[in-house]
N, C-alpha and C. Protein backbone atom coordinates (compact mmCIF):
# COMPACT_ATOMS: atom_id res chain seq x y z
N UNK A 1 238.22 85.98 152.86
CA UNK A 1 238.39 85.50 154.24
C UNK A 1 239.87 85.29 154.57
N UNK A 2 240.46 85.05 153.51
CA UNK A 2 241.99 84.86 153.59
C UNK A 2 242.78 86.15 154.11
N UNK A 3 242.40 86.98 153.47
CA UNK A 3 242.66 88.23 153.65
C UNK A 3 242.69 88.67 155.30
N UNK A 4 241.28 88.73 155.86
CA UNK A 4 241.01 88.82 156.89
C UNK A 4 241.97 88.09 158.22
N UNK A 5 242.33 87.10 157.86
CA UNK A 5 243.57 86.23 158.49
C UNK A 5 244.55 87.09 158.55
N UNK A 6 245.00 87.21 157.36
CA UNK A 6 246.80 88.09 156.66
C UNK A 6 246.58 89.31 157.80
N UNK A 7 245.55 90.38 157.26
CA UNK A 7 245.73 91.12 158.07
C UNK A 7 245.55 91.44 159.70
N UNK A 8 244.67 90.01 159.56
CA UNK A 8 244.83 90.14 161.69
C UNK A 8 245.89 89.50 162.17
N UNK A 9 246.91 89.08 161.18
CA UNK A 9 248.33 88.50 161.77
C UNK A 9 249.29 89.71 161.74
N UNK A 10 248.87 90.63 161.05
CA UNK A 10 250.10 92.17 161.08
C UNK A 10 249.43 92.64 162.43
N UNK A 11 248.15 92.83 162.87
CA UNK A 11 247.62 93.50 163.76
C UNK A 11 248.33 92.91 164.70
N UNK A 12 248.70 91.46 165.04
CA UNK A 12 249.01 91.02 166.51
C UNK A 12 250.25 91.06 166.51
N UNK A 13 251.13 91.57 164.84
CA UNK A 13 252.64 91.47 165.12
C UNK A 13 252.98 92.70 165.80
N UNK A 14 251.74 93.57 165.59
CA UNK A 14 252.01 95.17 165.72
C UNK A 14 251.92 94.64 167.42
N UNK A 15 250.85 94.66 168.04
CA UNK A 15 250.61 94.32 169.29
C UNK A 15 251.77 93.66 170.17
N UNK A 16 252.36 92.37 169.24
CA UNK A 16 253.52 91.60 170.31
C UNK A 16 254.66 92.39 170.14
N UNK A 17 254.49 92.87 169.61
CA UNK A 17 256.03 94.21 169.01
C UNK A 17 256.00 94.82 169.91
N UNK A 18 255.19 95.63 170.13
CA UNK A 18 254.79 96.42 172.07
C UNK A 18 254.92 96.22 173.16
N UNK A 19 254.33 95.08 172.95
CA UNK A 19 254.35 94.02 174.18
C UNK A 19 255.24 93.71 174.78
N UNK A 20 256.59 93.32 173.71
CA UNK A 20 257.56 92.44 174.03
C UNK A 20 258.27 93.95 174.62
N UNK A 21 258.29 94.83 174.10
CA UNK A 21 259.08 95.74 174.32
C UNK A 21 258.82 96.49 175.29
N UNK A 22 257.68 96.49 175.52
CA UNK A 22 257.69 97.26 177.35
C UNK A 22 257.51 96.03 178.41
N UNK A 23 257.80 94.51 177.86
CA UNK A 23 258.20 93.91 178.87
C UNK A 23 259.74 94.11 179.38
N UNK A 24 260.30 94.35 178.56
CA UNK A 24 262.14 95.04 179.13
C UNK A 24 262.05 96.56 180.06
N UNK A 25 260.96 96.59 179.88
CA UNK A 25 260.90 97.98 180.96
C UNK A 25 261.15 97.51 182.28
N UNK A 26 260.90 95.93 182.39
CA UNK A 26 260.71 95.79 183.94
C UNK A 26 262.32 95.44 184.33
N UNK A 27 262.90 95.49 183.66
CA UNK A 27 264.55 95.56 184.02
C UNK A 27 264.55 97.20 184.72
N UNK A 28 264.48 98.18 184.02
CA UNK A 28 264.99 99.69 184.71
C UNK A 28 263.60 99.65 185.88
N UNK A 29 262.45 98.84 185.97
CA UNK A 29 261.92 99.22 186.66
C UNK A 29 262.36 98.83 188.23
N UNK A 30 262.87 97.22 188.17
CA UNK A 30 263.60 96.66 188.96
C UNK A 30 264.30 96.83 189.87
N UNK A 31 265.70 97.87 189.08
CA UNK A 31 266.67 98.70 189.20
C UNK A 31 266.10 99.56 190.19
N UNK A 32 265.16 100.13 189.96
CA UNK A 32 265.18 101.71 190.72
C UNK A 32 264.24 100.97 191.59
N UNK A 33 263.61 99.91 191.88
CA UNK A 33 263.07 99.32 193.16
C UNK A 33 263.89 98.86 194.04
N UNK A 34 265.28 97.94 193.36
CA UNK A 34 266.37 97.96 194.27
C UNK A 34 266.96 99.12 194.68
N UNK A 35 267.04 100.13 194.31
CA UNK A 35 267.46 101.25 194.48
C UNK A 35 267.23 102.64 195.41
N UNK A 36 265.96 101.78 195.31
CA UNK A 36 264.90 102.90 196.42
C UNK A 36 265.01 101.96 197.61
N UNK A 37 265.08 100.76 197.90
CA UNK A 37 264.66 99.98 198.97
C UNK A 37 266.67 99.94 199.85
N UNK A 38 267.19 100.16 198.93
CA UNK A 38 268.94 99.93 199.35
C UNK A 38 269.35 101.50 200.02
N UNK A 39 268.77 101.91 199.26
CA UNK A 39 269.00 103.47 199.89
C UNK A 39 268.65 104.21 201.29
N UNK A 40 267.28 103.41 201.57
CA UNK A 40 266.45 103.84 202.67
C UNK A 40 266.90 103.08 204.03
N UNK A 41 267.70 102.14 203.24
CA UNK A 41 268.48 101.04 204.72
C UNK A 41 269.64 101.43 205.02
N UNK A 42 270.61 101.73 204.06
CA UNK A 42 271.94 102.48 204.06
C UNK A 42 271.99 103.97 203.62
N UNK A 43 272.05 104.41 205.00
CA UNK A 43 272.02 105.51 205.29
C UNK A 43 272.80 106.82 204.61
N UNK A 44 274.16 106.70 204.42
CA UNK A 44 275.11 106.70 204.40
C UNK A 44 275.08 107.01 202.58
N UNK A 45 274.37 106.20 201.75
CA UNK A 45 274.39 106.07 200.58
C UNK A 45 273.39 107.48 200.16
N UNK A 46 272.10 107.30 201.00
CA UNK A 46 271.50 108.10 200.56
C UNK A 46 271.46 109.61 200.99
N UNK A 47 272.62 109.82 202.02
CA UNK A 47 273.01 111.37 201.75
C UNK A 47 274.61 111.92 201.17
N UNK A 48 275.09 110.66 200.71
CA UNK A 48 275.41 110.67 199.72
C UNK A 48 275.06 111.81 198.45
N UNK A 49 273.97 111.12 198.11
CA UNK A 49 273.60 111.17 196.31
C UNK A 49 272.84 112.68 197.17
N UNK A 50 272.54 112.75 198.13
CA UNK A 50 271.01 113.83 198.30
C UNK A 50 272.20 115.37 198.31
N UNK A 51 273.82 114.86 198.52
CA UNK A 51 274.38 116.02 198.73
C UNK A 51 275.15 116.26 197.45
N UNK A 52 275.13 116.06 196.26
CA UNK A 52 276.05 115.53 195.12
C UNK A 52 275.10 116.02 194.16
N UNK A 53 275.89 116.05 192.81
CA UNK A 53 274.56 116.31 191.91
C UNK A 53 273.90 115.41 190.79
N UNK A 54 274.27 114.19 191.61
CA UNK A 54 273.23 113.17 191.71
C UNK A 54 271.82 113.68 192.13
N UNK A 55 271.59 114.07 192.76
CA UNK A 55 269.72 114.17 193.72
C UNK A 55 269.47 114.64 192.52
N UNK A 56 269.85 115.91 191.20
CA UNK A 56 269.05 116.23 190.35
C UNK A 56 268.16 115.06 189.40
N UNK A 57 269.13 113.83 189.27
CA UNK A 57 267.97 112.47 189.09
C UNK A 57 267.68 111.76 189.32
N UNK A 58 268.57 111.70 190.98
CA UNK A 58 268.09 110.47 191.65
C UNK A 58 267.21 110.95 193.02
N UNK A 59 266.49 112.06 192.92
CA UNK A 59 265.83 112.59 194.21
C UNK A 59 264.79 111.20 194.44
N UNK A 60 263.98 111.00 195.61
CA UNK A 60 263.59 109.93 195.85
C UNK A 60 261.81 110.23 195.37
N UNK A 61 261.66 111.38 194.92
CA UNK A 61 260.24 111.58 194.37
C UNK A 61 260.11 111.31 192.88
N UNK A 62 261.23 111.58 192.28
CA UNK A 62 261.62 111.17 190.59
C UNK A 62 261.49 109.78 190.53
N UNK A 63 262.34 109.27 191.53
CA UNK A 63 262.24 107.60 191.59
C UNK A 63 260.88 107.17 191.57
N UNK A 64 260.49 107.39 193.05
CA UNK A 64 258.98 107.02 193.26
C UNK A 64 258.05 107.25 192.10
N UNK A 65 257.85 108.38 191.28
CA UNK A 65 257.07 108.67 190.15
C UNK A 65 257.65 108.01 188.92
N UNK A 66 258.79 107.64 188.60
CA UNK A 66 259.32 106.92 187.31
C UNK A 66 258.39 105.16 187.96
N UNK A 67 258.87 105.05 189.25
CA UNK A 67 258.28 103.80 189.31
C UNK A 67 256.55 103.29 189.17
N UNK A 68 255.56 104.53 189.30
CA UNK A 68 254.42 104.21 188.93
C UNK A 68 254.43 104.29 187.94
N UNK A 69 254.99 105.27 186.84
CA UNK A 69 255.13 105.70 184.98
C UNK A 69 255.45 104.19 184.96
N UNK A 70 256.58 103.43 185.27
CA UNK A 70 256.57 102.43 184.25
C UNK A 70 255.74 101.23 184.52
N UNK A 71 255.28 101.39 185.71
CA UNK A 71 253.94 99.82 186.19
C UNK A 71 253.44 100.65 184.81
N UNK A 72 252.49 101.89 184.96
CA UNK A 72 251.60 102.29 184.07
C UNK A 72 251.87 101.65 182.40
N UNK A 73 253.56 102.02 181.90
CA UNK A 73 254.12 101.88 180.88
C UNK A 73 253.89 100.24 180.31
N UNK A 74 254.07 99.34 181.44
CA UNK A 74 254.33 97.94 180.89
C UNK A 74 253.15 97.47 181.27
N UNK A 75 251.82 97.65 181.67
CA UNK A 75 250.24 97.06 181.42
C UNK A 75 250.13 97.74 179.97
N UNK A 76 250.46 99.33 180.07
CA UNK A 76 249.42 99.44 178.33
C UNK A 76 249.95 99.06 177.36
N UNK A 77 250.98 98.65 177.37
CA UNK A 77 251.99 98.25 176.03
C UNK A 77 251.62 96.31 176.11
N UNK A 78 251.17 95.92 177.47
CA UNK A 78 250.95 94.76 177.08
C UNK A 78 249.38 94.21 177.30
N UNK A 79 248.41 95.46 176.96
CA UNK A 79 247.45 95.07 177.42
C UNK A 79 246.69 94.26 176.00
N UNK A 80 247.15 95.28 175.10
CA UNK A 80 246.57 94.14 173.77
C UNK A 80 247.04 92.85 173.56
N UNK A 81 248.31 92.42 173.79
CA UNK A 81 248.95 91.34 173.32
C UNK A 81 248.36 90.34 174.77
N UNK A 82 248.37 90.72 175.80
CA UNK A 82 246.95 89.60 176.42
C UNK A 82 246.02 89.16 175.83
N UNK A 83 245.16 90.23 175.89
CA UNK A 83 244.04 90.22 174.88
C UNK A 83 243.95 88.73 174.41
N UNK A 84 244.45 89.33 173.33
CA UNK A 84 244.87 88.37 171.74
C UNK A 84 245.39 86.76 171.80
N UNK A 85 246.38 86.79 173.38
CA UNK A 85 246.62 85.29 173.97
C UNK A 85 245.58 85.11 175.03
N UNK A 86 244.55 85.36 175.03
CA UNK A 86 243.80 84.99 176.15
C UNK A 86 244.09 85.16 177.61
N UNK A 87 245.05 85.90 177.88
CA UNK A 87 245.23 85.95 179.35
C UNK A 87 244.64 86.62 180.54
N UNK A 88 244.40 87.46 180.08
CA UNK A 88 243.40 88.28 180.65
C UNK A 88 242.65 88.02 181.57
N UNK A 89 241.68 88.18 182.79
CA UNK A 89 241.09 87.71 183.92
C UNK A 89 240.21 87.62 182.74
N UNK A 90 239.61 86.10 183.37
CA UNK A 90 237.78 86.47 183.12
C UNK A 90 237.36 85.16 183.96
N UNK A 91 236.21 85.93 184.41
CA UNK A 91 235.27 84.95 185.57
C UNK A 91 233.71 84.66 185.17
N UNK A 92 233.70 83.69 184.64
CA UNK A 92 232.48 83.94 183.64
C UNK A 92 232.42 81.86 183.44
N UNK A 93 232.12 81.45 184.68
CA UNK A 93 231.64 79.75 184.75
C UNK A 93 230.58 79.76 183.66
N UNK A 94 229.52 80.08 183.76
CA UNK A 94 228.43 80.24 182.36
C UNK A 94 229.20 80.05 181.24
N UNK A 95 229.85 80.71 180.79
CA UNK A 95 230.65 80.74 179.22
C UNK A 95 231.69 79.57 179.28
N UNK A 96 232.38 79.43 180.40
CA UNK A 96 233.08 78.15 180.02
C UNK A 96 232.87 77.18 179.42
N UNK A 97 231.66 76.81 180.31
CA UNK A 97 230.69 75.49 179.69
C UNK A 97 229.95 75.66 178.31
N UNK A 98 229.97 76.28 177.47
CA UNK A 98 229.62 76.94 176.30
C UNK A 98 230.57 75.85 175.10
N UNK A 99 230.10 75.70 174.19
CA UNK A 99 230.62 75.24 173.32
C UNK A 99 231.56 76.69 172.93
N UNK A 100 232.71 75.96 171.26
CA UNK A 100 233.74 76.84 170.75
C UNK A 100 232.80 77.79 169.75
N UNK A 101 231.98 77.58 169.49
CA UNK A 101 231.27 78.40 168.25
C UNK A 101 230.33 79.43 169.13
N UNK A 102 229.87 78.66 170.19
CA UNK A 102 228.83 79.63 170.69
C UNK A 102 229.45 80.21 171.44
N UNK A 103 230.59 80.43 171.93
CA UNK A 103 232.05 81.05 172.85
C UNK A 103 232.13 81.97 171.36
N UNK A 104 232.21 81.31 170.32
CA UNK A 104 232.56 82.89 169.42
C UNK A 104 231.70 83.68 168.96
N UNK A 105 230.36 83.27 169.07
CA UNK A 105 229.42 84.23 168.81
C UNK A 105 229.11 85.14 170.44
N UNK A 106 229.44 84.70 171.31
CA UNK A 106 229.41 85.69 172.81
C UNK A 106 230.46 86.57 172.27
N UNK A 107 231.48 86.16 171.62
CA UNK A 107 232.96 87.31 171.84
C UNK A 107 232.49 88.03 170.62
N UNK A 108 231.95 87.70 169.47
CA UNK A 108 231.69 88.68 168.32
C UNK A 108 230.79 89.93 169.09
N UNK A 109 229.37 89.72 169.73
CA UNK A 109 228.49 90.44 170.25
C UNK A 109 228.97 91.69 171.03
N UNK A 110 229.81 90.77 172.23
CA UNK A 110 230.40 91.77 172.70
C UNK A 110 231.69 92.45 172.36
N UNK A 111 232.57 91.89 171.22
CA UNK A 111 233.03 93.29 170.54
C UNK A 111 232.64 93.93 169.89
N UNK A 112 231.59 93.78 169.25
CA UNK A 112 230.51 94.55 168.79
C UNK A 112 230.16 95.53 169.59
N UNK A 113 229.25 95.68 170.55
CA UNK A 113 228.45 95.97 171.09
C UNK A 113 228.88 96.84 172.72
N UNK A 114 229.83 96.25 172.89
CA UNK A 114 230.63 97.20 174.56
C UNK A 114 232.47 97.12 174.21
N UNK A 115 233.40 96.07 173.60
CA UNK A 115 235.17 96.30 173.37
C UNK A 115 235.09 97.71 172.59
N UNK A 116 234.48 97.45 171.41
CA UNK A 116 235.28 98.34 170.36
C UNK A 116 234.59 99.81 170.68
N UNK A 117 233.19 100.06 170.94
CA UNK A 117 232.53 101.33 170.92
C UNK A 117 233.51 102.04 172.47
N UNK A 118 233.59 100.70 173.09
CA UNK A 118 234.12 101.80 174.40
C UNK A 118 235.76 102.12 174.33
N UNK A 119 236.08 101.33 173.39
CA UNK A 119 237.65 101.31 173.05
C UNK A 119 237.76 102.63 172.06
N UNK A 120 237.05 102.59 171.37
CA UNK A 120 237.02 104.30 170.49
C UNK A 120 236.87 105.45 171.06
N UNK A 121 235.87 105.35 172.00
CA UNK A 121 235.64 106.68 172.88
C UNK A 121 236.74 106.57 173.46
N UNK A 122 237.48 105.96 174.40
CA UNK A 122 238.69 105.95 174.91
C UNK A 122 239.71 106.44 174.14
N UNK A 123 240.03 105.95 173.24
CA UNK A 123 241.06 106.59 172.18
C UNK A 123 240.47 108.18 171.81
N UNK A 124 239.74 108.91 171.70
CA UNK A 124 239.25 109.60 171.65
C UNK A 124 239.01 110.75 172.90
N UNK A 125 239.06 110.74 173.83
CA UNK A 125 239.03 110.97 175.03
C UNK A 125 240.81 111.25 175.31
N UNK A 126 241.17 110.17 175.16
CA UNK A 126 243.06 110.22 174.99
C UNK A 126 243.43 111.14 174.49
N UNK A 127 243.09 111.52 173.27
CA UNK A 127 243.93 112.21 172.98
C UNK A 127 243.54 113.45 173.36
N UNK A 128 242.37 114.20 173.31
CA UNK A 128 242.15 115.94 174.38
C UNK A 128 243.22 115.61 175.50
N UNK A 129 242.84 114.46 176.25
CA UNK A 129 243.95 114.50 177.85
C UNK A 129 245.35 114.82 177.51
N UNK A 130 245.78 113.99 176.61
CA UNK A 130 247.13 113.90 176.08
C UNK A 130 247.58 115.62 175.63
N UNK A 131 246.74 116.09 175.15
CA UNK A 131 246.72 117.41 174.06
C UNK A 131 246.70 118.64 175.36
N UNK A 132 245.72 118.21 176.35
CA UNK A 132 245.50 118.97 177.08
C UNK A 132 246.71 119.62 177.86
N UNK A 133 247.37 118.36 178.46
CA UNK A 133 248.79 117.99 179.24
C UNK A 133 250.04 118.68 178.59
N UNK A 134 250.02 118.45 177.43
CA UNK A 134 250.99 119.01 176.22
C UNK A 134 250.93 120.79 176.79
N UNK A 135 250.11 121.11 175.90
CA UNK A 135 249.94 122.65 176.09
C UNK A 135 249.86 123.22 177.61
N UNK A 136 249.82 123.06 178.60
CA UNK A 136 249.70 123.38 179.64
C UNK A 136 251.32 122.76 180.17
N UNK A 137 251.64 122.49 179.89
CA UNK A 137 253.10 122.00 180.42
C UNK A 137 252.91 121.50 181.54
N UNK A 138 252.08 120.67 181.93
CA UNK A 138 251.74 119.68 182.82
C UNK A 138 253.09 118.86 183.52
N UNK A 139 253.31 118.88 184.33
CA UNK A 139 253.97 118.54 185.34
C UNK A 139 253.91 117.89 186.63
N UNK A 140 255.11 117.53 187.61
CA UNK A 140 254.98 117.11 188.84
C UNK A 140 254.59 118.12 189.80
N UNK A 141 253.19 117.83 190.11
CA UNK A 141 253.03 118.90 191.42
C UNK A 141 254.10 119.14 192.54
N UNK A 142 254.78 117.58 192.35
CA UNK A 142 255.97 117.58 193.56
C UNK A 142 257.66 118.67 193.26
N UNK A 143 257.58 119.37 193.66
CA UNK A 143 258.84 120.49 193.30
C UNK A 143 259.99 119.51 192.79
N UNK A 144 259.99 118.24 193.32
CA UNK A 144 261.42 117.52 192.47
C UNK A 144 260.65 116.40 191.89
N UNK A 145 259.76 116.12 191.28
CA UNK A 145 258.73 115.90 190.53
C UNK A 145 259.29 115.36 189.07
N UNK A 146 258.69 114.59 188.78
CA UNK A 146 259.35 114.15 186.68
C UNK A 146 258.54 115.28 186.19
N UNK A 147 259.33 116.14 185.34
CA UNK A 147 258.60 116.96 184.54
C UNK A 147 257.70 116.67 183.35
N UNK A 148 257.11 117.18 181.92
CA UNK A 148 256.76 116.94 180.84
C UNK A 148 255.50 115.70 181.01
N UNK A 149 254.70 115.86 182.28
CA UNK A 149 253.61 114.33 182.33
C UNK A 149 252.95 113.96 180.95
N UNK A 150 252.83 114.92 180.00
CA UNK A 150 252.10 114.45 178.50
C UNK A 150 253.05 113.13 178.54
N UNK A 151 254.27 112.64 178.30
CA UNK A 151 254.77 111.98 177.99
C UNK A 151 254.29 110.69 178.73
N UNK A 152 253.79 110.36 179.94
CA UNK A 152 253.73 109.23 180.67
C UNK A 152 251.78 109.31 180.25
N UNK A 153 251.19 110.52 179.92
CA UNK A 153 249.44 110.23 180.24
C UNK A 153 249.44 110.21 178.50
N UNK A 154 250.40 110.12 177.34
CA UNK A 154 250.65 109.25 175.98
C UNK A 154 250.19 107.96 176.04
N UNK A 155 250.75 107.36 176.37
CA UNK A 155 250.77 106.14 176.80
C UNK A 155 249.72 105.68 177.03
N UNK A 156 248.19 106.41 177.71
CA UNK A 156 247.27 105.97 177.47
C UNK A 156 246.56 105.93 175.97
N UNK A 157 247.00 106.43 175.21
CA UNK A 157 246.57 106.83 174.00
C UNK A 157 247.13 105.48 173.24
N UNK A 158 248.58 105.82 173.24
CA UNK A 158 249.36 104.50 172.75
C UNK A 158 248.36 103.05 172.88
N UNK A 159 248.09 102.79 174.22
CA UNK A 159 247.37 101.56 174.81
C UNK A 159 246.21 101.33 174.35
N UNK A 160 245.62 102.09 174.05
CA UNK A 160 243.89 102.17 173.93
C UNK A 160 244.46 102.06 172.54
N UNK A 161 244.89 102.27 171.97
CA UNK A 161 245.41 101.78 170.47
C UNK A 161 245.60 100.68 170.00
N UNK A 162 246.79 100.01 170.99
CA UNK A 162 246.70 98.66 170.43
C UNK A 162 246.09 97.78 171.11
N UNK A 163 245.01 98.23 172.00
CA UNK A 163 243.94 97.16 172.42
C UNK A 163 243.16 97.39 171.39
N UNK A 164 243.21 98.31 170.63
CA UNK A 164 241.89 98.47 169.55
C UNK A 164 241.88 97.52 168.57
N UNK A 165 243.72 97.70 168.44
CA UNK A 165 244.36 96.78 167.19
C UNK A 165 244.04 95.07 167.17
N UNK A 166 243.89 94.94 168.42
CA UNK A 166 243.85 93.46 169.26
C UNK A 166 242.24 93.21 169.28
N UNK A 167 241.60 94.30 169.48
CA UNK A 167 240.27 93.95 169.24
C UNK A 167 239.50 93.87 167.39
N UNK A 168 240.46 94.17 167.00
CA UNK A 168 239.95 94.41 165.32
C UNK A 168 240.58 92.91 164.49
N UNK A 169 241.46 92.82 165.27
CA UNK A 169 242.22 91.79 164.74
C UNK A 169 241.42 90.38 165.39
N UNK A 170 241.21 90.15 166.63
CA UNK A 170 240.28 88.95 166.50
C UNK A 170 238.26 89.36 165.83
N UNK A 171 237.83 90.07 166.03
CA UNK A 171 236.69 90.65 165.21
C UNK A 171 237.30 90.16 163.68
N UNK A 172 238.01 90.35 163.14
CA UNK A 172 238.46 89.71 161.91
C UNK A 172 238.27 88.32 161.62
N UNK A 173 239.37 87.83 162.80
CA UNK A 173 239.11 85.88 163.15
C UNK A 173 237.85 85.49 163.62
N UNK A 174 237.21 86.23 164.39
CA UNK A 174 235.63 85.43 164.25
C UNK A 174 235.36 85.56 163.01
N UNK A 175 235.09 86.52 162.66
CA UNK A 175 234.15 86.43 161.24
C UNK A 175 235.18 85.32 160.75
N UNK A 176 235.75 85.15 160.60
CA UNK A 176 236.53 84.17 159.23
C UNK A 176 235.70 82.36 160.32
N UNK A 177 236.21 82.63 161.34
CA UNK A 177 235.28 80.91 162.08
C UNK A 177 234.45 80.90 162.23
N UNK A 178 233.37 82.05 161.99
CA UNK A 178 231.96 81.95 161.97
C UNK A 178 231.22 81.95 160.81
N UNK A 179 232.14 82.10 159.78
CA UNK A 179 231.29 82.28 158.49
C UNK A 179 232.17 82.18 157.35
N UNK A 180 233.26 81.71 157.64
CA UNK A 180 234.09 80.80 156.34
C UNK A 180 234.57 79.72 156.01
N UNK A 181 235.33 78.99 155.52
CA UNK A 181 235.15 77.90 155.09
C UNK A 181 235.35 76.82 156.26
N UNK A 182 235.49 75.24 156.05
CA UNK A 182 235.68 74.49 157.38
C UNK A 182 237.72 74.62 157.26
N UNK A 183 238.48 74.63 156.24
CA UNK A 183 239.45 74.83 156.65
C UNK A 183 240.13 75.72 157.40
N UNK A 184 239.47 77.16 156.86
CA UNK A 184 239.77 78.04 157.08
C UNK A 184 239.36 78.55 158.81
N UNK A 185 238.17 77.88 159.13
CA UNK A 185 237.88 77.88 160.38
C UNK A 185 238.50 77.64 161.17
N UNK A 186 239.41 76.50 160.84
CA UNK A 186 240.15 75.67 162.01
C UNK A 186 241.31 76.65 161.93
N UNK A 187 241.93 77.41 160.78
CA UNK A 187 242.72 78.20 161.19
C UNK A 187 242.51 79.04 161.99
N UNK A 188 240.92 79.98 161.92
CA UNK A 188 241.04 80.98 162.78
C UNK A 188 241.12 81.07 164.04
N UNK A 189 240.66 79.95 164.33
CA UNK A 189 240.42 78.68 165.65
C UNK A 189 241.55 78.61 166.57
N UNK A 190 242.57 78.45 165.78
CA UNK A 190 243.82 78.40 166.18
C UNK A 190 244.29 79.27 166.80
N UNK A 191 243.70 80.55 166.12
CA UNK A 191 244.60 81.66 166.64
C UNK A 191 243.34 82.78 167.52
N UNK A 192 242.46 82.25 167.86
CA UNK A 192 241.19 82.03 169.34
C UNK A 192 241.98 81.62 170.21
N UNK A 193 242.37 82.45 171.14
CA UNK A 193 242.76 81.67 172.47
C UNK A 193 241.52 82.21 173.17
N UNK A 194 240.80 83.07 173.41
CA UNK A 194 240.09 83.23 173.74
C UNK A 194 238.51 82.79 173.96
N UNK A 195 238.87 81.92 173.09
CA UNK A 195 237.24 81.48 172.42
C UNK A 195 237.12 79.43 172.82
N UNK A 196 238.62 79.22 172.08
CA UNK A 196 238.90 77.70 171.92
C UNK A 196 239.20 76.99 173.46
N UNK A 197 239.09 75.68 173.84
CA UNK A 197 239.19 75.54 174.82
C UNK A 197 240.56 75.07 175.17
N UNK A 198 240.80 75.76 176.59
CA UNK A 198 242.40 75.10 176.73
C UNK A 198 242.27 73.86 176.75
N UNK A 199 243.46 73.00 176.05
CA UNK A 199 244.03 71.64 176.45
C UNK A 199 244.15 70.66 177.39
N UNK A 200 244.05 71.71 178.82
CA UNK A 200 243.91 70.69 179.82
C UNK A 200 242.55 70.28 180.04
N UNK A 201 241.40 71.05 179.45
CA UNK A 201 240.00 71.02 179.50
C UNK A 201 239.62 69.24 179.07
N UNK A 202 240.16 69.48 177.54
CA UNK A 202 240.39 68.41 176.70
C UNK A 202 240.96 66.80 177.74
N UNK A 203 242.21 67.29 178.14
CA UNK A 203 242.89 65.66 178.87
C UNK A 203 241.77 65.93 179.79
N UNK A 204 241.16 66.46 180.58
CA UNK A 204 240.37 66.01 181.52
C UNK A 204 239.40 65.27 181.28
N UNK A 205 238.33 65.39 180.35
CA UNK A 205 237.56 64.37 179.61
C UNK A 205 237.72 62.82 180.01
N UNK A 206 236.32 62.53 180.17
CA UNK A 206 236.75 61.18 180.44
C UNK A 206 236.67 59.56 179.30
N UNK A 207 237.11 58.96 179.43
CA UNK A 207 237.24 58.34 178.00
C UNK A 207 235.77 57.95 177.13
N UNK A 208 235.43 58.43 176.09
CA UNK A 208 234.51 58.16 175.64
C UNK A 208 233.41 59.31 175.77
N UNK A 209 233.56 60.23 176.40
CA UNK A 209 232.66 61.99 176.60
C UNK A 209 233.50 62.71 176.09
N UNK A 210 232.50 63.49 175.56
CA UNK A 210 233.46 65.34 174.69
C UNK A 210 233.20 65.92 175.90
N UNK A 211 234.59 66.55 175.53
CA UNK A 211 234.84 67.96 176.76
C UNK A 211 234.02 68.99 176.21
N UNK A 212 233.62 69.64 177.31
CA UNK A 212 232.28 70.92 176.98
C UNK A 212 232.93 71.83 176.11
């Protein structure tokens, strides 16, 4: 069971490693939002660059398409490392009110049963698209267009990866709080954001009642 810990702590280093790193994407993404929005007001600037040989990378369709590539870029790189901190939407009043154990036997079931089977076919599916894109030299339909699209429809592959990683890695931590020791529980517990109840749940309680 120890084990099972060790290695779902490499899985989420792999995950925040990603994470952290296509959160700096949103700096160049920034950039070329100021960039597109400064241009279209000052006139002057933008026939500029459109007459120069600048436009070969700053045409305003390269922009526009780098700027959906990297929204795309910085959800899949941080979609596991949500995951794994609980952030994620979920609307599900029924389960709130759920105790922490029976909150982890709902999350075992359903990674069982609909995360991981649909997270494999996905990864699986990825990569023909990915493969497909490659060999066909897939491109911007738009004549000044980002070329090489395998490179940005990767990325789904990449993603569906380390949500897999994020889903294997708490599937690990249940089993260890559902069926190992009481110390060891409270560790896995710990590292349940998903499952355990937030803190403010707790101060809300009123003196002398357990919080649900």
């Amino acid at each position: 069971m120890r084990s099972f810990l060790a290695a779902s702590d490499i899985l989420e280093r792999i995950c925040a490693f990603f994470g952290r790193l296509g959160s700096w994407l949103i700096i160049p993404l920034i950039l070329i939002i100021v960039y597109d929005v400064v241009t279209r007001k000052i006139i002057f600037i933008q026939q500029f660059v459109m007459n120069s040989w600048l436009y070969d990378f700053l045409s305003p369709t390269k922009l526009q398409e780098m700027e959906w590539h990297l929204h795309a870029v910085i959800f899949l790189l941080a979609y596991g490392l949500a995951y794994l901190n609980g952030t994620h939407v979920r609307v599900d009043i029924w389960r709130e009110r759920q105790s922490e154990r029976r909150r982890g036997w709902l999350e075992l079931i359903a990674l069982l049963v609909l995360a991981i089977p649909y997270c494999g076919v996905l990864i699986y599916q990825s990569w023909f698209f990915v493969e497909k894109s490659f060999l066909q030299g897939e491109g911007s339909p738009a004549m000044t267009g980002l070329p090489h699209r395998w490179i940005i429809k990767s990325f789904l592959l990449i993603g569906a990866a380390l949500l897999m990683a994020s889903l294997l890695s708490t599937l690990m931590r249940l089993v260890v709080y559902l069926f190992g020791s009481s110390a060891l529980r409270q560790e896995a517990l710990q590292r349940l954001d998903m499952v355990g109840h937030p803190p403010e749940a707790a101060d809300e309680a009123k003196p002398g009642e357990v919080s649900p």
